[in-house]
Protein backbone atom coordinates (compact mmCIF):
# COMPACT_ATOMS: atom_id res chain seq x y z
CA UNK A 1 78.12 -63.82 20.08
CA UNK A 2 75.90 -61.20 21.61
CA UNK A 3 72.58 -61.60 21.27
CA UNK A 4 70.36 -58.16 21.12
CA UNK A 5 66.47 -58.82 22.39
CA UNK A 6 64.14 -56.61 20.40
CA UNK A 7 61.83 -54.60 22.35
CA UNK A 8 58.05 -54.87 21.04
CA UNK A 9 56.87 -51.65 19.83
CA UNK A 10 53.08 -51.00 20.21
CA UNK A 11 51.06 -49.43 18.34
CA UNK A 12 49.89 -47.86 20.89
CA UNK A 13 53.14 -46.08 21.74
CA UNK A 14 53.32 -44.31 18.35
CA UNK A 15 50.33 -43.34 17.35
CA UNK A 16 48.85 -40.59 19.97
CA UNK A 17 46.02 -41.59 21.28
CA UNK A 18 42.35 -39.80 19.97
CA UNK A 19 40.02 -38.21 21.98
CA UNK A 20 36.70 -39.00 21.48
CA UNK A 21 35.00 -36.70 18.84
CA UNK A 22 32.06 -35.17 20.45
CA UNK A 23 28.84 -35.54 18.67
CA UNK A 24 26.92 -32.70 16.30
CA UNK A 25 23.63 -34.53 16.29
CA UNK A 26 21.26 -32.69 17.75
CA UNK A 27 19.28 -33.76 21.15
CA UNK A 28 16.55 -36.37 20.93
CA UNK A 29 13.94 -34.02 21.83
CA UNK A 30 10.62 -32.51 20.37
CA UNK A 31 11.75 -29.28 19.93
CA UNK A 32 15.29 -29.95 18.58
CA UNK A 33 13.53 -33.34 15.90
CA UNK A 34 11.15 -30.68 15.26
CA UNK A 35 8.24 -33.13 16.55
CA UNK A 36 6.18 -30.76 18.59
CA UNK A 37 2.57 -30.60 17.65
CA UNK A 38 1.22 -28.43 15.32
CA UNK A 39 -2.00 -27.31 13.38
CA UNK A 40 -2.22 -28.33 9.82
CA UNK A 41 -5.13 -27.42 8.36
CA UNK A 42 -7.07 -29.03 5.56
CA UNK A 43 -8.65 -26.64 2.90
CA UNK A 44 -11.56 -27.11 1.31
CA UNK A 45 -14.41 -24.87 -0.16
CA UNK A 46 -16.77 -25.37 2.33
CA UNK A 47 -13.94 -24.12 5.04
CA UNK A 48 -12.43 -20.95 2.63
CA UNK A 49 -15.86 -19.47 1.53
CA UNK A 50 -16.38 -18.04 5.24
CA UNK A 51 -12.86 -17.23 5.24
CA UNK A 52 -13.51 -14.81 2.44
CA UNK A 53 -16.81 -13.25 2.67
CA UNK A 54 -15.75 -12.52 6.33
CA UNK A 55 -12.78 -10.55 4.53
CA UNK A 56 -15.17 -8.73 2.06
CA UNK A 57 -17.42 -8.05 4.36
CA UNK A 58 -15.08 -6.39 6.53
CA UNK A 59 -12.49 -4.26 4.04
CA UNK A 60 -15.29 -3.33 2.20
CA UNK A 61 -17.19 -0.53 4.16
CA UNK A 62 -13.69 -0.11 5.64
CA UNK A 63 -12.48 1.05 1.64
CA UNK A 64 -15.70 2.40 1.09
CA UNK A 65 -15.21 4.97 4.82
CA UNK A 66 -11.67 6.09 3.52
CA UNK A 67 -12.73 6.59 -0.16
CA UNK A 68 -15.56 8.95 1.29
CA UNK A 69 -13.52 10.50 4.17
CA UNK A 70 -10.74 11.58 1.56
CA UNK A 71 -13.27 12.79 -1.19
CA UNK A 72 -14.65 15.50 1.48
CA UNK A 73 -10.99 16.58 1.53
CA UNK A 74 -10.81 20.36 -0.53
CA UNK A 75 -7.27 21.05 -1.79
CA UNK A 76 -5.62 23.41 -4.25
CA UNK A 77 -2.44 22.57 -5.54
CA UNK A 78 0.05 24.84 -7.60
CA UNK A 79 2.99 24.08 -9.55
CA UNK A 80 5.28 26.95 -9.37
CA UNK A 81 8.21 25.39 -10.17
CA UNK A 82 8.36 27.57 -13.53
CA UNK A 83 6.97 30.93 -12.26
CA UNK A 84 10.60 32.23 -12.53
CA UNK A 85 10.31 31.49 -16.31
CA UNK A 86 6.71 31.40 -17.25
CA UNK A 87 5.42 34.60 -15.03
CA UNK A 88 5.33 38.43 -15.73
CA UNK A 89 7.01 40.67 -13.70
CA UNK A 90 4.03 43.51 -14.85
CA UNK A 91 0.63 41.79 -13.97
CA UNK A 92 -0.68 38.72 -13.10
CA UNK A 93 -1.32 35.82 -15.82
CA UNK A 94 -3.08 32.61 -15.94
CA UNK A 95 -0.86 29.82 -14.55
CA UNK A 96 -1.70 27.29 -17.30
CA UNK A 97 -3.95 24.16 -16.66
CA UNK A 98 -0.92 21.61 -16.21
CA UNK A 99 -0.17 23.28 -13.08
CA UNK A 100 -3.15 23.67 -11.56
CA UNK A 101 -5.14 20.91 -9.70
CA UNK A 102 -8.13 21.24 -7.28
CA UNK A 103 -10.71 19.58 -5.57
CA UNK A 104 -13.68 21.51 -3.83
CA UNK A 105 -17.52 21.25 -3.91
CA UNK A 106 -17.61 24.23 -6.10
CA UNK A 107 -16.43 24.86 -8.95
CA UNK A 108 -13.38 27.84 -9.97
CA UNK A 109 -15.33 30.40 -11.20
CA UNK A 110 -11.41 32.22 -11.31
CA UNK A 111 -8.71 30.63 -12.54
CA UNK A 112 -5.33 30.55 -10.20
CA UNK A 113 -2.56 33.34 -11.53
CA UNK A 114 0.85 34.31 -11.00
CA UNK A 115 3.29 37.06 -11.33
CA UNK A 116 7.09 37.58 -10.15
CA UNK A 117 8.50 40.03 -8.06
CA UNK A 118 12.11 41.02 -8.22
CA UNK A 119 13.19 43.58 -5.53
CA UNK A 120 16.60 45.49 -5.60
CA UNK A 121 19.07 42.35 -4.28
CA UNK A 122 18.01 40.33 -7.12
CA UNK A 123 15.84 38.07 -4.68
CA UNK A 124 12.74 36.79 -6.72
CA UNK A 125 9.34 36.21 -5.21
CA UNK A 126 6.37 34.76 -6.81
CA UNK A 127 2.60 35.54 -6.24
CA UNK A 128 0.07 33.17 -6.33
CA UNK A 129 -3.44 34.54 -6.54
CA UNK A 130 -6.09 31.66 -6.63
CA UNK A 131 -9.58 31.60 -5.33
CA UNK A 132 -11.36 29.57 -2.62
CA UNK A 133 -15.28 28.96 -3.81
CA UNK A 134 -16.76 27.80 -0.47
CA UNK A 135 -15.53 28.25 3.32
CA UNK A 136 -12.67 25.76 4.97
CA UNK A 137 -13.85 24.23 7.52
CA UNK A 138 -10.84 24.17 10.18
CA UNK A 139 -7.97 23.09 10.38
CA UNK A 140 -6.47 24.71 6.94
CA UNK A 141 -3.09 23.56 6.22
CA UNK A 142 0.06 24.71 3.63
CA UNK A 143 2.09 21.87 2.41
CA UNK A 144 4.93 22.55 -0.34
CA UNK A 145 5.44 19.29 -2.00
CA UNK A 146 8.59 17.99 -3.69
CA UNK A 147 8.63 15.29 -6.81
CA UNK A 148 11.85 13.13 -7.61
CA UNK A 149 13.60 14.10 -4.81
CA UNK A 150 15.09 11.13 -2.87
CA UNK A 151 15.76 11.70 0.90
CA UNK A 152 15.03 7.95 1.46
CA UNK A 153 18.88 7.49 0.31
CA UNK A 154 20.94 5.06 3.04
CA UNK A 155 23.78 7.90 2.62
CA UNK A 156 21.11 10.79 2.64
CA UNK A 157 19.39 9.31 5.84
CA UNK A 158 22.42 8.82 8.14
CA UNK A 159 24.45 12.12 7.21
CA UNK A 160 24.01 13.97 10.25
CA UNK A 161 24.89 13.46 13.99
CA UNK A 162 22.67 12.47 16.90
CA UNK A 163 24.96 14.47 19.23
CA UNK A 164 25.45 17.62 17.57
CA UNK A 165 21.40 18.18 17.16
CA UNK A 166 20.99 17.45 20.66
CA UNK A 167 22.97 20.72 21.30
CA UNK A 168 26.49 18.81 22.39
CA UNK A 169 29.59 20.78 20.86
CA UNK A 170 31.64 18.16 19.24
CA UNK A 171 34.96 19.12 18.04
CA UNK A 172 34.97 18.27 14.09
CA UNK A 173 37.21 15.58 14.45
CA UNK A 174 34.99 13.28 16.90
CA UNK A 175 31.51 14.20 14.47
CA UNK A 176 30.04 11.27 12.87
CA UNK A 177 31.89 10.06 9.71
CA UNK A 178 28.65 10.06 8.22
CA UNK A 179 28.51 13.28 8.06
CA UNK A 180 31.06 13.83 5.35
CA UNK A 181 31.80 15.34 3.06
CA UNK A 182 30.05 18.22 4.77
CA UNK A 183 31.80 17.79 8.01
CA UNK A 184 34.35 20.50 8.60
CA UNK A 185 35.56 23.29 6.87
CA UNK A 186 38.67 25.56 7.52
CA UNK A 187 39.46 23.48 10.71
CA UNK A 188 35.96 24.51 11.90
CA UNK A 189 32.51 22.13 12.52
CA UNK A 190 29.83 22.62 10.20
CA UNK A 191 26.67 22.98 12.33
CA UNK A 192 24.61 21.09 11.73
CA UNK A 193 26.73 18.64 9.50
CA UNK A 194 25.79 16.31 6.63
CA UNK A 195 23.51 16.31 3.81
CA UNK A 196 20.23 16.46 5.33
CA UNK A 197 20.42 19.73 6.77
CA UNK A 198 22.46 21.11 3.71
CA UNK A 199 19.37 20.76 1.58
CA UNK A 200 17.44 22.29 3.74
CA UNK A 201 14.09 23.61 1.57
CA UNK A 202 14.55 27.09 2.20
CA UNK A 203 11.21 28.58 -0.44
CA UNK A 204 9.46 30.91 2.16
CA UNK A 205 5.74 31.59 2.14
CA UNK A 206 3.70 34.13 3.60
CA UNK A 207 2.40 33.72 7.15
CA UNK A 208 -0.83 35.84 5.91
CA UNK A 209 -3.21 34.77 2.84
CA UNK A 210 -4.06 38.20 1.70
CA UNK A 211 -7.56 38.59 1.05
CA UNK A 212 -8.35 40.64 -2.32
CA UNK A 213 -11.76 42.44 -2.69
CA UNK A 214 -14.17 41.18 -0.08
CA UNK A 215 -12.06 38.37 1.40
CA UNK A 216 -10.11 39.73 5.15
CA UNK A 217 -6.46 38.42 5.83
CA UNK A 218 -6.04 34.80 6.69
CA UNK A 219 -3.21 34.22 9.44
CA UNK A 220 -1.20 31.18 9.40
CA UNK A 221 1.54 30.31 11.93
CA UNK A 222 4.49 27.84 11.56
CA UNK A 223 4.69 26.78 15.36
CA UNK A 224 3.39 23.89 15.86
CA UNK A 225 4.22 21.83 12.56
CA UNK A 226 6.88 19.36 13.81
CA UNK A 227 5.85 16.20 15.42
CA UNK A 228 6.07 16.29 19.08
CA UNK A 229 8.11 12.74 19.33
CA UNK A 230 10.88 14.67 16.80
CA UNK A 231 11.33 17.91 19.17
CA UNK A 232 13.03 15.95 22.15
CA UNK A 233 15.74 15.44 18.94
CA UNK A 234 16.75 19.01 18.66
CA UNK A 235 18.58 21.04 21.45
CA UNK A 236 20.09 24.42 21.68
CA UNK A 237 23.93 24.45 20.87
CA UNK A 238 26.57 24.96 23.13
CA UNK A 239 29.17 25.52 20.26
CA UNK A 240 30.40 29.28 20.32
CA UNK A 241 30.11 30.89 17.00
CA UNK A 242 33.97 30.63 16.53
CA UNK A 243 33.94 26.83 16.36
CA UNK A 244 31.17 26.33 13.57
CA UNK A 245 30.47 27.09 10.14
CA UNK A 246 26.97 27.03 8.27
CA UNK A 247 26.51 24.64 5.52
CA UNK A 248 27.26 25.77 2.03
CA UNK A 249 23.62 25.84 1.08
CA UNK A 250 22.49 28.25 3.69
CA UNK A 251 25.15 31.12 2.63
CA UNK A 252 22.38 33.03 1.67
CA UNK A 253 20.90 33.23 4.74
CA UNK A 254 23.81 33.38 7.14
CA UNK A 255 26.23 35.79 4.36
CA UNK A 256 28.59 36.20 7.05
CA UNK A 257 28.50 33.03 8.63
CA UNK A 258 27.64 32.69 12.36
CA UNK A 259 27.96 35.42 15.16
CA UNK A 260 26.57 34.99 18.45
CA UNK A 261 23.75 36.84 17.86
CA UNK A 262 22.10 34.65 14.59
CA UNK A 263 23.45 31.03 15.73
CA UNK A 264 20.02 29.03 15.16
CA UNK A 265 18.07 27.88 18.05
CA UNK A 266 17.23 24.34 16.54
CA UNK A 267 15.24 23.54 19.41
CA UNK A 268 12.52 25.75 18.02
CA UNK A 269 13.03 25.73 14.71
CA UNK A 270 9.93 23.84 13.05
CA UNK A 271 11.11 24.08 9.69
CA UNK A 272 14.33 22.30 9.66
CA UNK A 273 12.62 19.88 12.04
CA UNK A 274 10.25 18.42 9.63
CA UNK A 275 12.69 18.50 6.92
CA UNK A 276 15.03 16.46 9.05
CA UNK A 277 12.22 13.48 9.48
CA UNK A 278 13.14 12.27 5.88
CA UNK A 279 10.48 11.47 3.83
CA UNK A 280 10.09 7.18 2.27
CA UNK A 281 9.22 8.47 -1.05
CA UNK A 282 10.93 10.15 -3.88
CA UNK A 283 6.90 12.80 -4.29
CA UNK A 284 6.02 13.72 -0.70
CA UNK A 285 4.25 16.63 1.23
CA UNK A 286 6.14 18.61 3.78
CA UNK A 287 3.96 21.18 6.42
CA UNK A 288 4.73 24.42 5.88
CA UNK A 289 1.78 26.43 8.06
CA UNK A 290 -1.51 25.73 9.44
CA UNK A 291 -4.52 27.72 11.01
CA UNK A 292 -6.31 25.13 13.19
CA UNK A 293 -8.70 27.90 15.19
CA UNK A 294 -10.83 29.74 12.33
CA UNK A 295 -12.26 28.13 9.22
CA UNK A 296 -11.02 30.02 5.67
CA UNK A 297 -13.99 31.78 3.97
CA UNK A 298 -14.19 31.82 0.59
CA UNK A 299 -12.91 34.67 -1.41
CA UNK A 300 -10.08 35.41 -3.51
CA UNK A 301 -6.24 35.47 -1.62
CA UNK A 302 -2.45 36.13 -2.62
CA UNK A 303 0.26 33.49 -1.25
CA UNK A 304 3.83 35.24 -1.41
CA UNK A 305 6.68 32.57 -1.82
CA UNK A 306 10.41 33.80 -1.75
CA UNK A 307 12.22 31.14 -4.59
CA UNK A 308 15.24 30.06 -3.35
CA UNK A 309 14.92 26.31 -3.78
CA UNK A 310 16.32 24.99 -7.34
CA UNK A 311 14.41 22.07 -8.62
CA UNK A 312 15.46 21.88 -12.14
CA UNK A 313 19.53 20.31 -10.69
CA UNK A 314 17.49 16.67 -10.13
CA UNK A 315 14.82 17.16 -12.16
CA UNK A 316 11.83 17.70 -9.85
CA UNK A 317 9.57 20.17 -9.25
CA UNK A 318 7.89 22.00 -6.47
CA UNK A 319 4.29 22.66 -5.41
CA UNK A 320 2.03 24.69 -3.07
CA UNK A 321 -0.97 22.72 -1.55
CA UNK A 322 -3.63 24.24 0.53
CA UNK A 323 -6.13 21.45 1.98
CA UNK A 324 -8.02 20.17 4.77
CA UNK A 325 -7.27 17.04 6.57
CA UNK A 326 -8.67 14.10 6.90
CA UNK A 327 -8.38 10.79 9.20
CA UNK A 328 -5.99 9.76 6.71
CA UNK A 329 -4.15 12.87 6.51
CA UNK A 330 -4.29 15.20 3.13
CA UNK A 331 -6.40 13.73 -0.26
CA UNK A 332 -5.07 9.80 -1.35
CA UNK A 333 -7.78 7.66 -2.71
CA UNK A 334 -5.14 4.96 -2.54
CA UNK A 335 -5.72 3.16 0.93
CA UNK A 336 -9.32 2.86 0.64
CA UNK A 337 -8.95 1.86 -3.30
CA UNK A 338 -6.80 -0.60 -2.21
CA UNK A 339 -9.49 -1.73 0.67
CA UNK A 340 -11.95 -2.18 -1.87
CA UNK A 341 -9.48 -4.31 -4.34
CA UNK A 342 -9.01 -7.03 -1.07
CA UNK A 343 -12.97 -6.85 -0.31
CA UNK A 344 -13.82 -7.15 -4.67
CA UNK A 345 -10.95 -10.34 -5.03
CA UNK A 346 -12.01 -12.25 -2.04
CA UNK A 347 -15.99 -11.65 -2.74
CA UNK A 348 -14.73 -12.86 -6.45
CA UNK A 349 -13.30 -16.32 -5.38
CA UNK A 350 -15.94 -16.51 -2.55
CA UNK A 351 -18.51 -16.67 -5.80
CA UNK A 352 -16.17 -19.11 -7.96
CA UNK A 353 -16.03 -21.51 -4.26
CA UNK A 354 -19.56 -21.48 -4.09
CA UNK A 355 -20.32 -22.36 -7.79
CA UNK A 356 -17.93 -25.08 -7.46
CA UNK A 357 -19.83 -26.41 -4.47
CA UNK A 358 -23.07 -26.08 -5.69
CA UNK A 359 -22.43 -27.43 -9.15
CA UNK A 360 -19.76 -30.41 -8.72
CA UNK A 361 -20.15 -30.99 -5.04
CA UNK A 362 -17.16 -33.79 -3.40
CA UNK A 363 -18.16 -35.82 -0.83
CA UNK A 364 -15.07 -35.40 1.60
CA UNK A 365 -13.32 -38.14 3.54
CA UNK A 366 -12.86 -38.44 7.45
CA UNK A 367 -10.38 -36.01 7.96
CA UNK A 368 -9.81 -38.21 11.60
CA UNK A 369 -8.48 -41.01 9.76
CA UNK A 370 -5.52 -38.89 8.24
CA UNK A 371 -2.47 -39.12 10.05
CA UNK A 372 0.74 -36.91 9.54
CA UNK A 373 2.61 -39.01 12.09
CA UNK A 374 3.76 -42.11 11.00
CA UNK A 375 4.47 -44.98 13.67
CA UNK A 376 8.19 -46.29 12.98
CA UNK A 377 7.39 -50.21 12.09
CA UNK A 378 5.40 -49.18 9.13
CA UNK A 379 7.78 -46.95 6.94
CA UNK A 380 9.45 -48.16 3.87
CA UNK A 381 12.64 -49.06 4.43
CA UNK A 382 15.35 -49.06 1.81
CA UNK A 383 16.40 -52.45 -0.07
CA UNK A 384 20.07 -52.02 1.46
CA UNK A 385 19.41 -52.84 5.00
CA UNK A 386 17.34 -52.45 7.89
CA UNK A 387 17.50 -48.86 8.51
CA UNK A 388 14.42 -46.83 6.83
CA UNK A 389 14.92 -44.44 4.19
CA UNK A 390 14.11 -41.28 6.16
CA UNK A 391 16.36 -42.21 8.65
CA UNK A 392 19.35 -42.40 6.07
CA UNK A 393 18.67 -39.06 4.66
């Protein structure tokens, strides 16, 4: 009889042995246990009501500056959007009051007209005639504004490429895929590519304000109008006109698309500068021309604008605007209005504090006997066990 000794198995020899898990909890430290110390401040009346009247006091004669600063701001805005429609092509007529909106020290003793010029091509121009009642103090500035037009679109804002404006010839292939769907055409680049510069507002005005009876000429000039942080953005091509196509839109100004003789310089073109810095607003103001040498005297003057631009496809309209400047730029009551709001709400509660105080005073406690930090022995601890409650959660 053969006996057969069992070997003793461990458990250790069949189960793999663990390594230690490391620990998630954070460091012991005051940063990490979020212990560090820290200001917490205990609000009453008697520490608010300085709060606030320092806050009136100081947003109100700020409000009150702007609101003054912007009404001494002249302007003369016209709607032209329907001169196409609503204007004679025999004489001028009254543009109707809807249209019309101005601000000067005097009032129109004239009111603004229009008429519409059609030459041989079939190109349309309209002609504002308006009056100025007293002299414009330099600088005098031409801004067309646009209403419901959205260039503050994620899409809208990043079709174009960096590279291409800064006069690099990219083949079509390696352009920015943000530029599509206006990225290449017949196997050629569209320069420059993507929506921004396809919408290009291409309504032309008159670089002279033509004075009628008394009034002389007025010059204006369109260098000058882009910022000077956006010019470093624009550089001449190097593309030959071979390689590149204009955007659909501007087939009416480029018929025949590019030679070498009309590729645009965008390095000094102003226009499609500004229109590239995309506005954060659906309504904004664009700079057209400026005279910031000679004041305007007052008289009556013709503005000639070539219509190009259609408004009525999203519903918007468009609008010449003659003004002066201000610190805050062209006439908006709404910064210092808003000034005035803080400075009225917090001189408001300031009152109500002070009534309060005055009327049911509180006798307040030691504030040096409150304490946010709680020594260890003395929190509750849970009915369980030993270990407090804030520790468990």
């Amino acid at each position: 009889m053969v006996l057969f000794k069992r070997n003793k198995i461990s458990l250790s020899d069949t189960i793999p042995s663990e390594e230690p898990q490391k620990s998630r909890k954070p460091p012991n430290t005051a940063f990490r246990q979020q212990r560090l110390k820290s200001w917490q401040p205990i609000l009453s009346p008697q520490s608010v009501l300085p709060l606030l009247i320092l806050v009136a006091c100081i947003f109100a004669p700020i409000g009150v500056g702007l609101i003054v600063s912007v009404s001494n701001v002249q302007d003369l805005v016209i709607n032209y959007s329907k001169c196409h429609e609503l204007a004679s092509k025999d004489s001028f007529q009254s543009i109707p009051n809807k249209y019309v909106h101005s601000h000067f020290k005097k009032s129109l003793s004239v009111k603004p007209s229009w008429k519409l010029d059609e030459n041989k091509n079939g190109d349309l121009k309209c002609q504002l005639q308006f009056e100025i009642p007293d002299n414009l103090k330099r600088s005098v500035f031409i801004y067309y504004k646009l209403t419901n037009f959205y260039q503050n679109h994620r899409k809208y804002v990043e079709s174009h490429d960096t590279g291409q404006l800064k006069g690099k010839a990219i083949p079509p292939n390696n352009l920015d895929n943000n530029c599509n769907p206006l990225k290449e055409k017949d196997e050629k680049a569209v320069y420059p590519c993507g929506l921004i510069a396809n919408s290009l507002f291409n309504d032309t005005f008159s670089q002279t304000l033509k004075g009628q009876g008394n009034a002389t000429d007025y010059s204006l000039t369109n260098k000058g109008i882009s910022w000077k942080t956006d010019q470093h953005r624009f550089k001449k091509t190097s593309y030959n006109a071979s390689e590149i196509v204009p955007p659909p839109n501007w087939i009416k100004k480029f018929p025949q698309g590019y030679t070498d003789d009309n590729i645009p310089d965008i390095s000094t073109w102003e226009e499609l500068q500004v229109w590239m810095r995309t506005a954060a607003l659906p309504t904004f103001y664009k700079l057209a021309l400026k005279n910031e040498t000679t004041e305007l005297p007052s008289g009556n003057y013709t503005m000639e604008i070539g219509l190009n631009y259609p408004v009525s496809m999203f519903g918007g309209t468009k609008s010449l605007v003659l003004t002066t400047n201000s610190v805050i730029g062209v006439r908006n009551m709404s910064m210092g209005v808003v000034y005035c709001i803080v400075a009225g709400v917090s001189a408001l509660f300031a009152i109500i504090f002070l009534i309060k105080v005055i009327i049911r005073p509180r006798t307040m406690g030691d504030h040096s006997y409150l304490s946010f930090e709680e020594p260890f022995e003395s929190r509750e601890r849970s009915p369980s066990g030993n270990i407090p409650t804030r520790e468990i959660l």
